[in-house]
N, C-alpha and C. Protein backbone atom coordinates (compact mmCIF):
# COMPACT_ATOMS: atom_id res chain seq x y z
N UNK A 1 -39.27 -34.01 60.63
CA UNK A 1 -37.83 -34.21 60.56
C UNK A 1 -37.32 -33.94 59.15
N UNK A 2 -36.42 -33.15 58.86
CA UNK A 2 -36.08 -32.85 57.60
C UNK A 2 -33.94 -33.27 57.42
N UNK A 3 -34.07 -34.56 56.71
CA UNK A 3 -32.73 -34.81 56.57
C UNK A 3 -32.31 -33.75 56.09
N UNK A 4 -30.74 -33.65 55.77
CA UNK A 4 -29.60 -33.05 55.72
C UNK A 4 -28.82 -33.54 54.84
N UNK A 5 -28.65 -33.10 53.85
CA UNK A 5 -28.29 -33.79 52.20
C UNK A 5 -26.60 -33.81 52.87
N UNK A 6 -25.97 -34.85 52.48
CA UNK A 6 -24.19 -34.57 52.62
C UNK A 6 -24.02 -34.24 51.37
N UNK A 7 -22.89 -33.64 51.33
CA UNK A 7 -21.94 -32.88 50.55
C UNK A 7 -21.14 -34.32 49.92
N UNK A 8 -21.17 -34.31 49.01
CA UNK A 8 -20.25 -35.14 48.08
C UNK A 8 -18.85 -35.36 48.07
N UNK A 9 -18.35 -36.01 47.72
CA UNK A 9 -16.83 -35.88 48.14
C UNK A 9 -16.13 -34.94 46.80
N UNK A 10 -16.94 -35.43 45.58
CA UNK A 10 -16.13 -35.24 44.12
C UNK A 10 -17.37 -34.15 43.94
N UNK A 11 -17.39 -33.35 42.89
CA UNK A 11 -18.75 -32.54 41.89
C UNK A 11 -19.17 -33.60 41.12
N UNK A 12 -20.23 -34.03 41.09
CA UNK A 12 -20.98 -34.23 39.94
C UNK A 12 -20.71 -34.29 38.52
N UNK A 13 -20.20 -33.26 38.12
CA UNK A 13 -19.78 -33.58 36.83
C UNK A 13 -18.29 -33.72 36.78
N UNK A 14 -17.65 -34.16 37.57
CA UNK A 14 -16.49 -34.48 37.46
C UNK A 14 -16.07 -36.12 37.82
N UNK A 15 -17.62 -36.59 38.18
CA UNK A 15 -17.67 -37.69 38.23
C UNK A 15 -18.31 -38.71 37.18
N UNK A 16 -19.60 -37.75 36.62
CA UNK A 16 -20.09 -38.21 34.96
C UNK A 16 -18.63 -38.40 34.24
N UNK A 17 -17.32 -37.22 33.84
CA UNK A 17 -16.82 -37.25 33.27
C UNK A 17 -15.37 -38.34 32.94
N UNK A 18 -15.16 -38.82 34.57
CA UNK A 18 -14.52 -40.09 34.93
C UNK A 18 -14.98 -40.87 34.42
N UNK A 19 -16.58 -41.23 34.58
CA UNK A 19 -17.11 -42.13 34.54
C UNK A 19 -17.14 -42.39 33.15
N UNK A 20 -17.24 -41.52 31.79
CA UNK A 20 -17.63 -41.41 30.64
C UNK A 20 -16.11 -41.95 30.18
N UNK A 21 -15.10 -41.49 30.65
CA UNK A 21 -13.64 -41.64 30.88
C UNK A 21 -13.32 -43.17 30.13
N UNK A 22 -13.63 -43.51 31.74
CA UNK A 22 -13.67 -45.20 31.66
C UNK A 22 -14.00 -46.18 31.40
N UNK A 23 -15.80 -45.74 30.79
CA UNK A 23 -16.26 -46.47 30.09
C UNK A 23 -16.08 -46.73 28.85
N UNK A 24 -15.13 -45.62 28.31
CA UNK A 24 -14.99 -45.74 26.99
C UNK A 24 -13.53 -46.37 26.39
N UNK A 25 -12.85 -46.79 27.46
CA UNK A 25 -11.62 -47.50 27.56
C UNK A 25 -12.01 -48.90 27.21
N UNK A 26 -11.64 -49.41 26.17
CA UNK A 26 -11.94 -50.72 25.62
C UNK A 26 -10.79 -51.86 26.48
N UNK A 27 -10.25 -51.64 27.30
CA UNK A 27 -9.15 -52.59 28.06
C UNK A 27 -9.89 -53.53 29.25
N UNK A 28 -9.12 -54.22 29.47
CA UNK A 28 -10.00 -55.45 30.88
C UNK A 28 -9.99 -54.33 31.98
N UNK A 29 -11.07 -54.25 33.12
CA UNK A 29 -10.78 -54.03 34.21
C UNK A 29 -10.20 -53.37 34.55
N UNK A 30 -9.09 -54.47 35.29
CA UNK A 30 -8.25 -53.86 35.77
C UNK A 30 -7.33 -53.03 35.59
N UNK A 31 -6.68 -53.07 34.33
CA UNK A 31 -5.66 -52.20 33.77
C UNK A 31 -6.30 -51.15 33.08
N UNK A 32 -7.36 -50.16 33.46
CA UNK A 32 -7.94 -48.80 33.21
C UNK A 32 -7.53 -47.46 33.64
N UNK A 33 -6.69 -47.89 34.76
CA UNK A 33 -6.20 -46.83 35.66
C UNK A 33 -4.45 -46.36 35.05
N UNK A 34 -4.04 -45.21 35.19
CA UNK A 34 -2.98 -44.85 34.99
C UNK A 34 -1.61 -45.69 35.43
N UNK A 35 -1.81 -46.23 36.59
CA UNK A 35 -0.92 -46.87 37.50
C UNK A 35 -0.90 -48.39 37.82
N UNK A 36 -2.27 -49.01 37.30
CA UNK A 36 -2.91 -50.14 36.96
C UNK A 36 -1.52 -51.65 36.44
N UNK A 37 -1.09 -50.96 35.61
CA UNK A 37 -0.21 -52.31 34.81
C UNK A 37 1.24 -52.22 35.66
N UNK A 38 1.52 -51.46 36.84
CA UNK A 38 2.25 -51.47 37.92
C UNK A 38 1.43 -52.66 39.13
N UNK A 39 0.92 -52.44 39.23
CA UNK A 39 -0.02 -53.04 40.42
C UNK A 39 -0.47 -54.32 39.89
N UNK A 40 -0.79 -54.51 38.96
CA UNK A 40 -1.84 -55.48 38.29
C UNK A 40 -1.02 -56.52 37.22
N UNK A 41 -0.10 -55.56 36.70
CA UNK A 41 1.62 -57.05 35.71
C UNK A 41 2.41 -57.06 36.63
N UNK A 42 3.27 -55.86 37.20
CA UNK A 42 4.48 -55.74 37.09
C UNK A 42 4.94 -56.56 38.57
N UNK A 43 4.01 -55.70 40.01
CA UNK A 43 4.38 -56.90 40.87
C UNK A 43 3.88 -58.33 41.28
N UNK A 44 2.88 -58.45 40.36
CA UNK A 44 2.70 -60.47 40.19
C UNK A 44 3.88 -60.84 39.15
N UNK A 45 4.46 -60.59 38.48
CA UNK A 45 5.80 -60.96 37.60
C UNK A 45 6.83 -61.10 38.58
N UNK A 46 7.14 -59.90 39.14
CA UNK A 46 8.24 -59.69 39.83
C UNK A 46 8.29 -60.72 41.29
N UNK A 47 6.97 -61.14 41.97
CA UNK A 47 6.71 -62.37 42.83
C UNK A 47 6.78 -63.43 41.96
N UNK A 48 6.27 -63.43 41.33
CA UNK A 48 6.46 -65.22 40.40
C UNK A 48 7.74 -65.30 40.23
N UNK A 49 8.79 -64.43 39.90
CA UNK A 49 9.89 -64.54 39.41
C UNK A 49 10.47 -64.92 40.31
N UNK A 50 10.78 -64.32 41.69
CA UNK A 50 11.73 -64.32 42.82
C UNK A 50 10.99 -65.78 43.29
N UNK A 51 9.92 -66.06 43.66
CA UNK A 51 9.46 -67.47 43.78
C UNK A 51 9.89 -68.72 42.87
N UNK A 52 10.07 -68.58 41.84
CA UNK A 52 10.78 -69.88 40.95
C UNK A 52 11.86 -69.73 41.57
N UNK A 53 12.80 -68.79 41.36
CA UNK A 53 14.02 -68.45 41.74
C UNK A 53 14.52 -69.29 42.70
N UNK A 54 14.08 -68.45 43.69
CA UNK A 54 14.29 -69.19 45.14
C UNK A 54 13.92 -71.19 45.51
N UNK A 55 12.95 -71.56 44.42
CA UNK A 55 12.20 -72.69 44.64
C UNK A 55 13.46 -73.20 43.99
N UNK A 56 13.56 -73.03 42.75
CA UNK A 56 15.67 -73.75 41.89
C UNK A 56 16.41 -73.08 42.51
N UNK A 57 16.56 -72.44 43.32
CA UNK A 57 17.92 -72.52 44.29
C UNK A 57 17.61 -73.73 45.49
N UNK A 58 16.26 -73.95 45.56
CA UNK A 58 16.59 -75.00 46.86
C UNK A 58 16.36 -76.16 46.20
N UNK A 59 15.78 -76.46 45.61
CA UNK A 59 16.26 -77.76 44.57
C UNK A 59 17.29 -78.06 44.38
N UNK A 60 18.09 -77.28 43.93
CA UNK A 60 19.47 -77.29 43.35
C UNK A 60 20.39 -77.41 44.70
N UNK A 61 20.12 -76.77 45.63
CA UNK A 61 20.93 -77.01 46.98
C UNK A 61 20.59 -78.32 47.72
N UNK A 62 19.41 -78.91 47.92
CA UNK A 62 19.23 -79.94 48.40
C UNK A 62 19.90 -81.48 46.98
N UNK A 63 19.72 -80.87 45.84
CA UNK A 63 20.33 -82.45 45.21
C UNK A 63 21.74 -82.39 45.24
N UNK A 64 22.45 -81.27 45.70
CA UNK A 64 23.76 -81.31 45.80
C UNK A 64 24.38 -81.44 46.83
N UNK A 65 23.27 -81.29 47.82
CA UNK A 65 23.58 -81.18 49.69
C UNK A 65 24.38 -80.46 50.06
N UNK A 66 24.14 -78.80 49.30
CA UNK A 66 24.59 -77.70 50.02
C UNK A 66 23.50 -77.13 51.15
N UNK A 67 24.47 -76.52 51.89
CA UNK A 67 23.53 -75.58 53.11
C UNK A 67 23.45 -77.01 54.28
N UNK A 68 23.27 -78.00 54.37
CA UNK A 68 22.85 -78.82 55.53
C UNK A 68 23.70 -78.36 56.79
N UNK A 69 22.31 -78.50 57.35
CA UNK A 69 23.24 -78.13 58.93
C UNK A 69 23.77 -79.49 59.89
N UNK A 70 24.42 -79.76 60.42
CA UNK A 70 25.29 -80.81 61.26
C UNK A 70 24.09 -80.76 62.22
C-alpha cells in the first residue's frame, strides 16, 4: 500500500516566512495579526461600554420609577 502525500494548503516557504513573521513580533498573542486590536480591544470596549450604559439607565429608571408598567 503506498499512501498519497496531500497537497498543502499554503507552500512551504510561505509558511516558514509567516511563521518567522510572527515570531519575531515582540507583542502578546493576540494582537499579532493585522486586524487583531479590532477583534481583541475594540469590540470588548464597545460591549463593556453599552453594558454599563444600559445597567445606569436601569438603575436610574427604577430609583426614579420610570418605565413601570400598571
Amino acid at each position: 500500500m503506498s499512501q498519497t502525500e496531500e497537497v498543502p494548503f499554503r507552500p512551504r516557504e510561505k509558511l516558514v516566512e509567516k511563521q518567522k513573521y510572527f515570531q519575531s513580533i515582540h507583542k502578546h498573542t493576540y494582537l499579532k495579526g493585522p486586524m487583531d486590536k479590532i477583534t481583541s480591544v475594540a469590540i470588548p470596549l464597545a460591549l463593556a461600554g453599552t453594558c454599563l450604559f444600559l445597567i445606569g439607565r436601569g438603575i436610574y429608571n427604577m430609583s426614579h420609577g420610570i418605565g413601570k408598567k400598571e
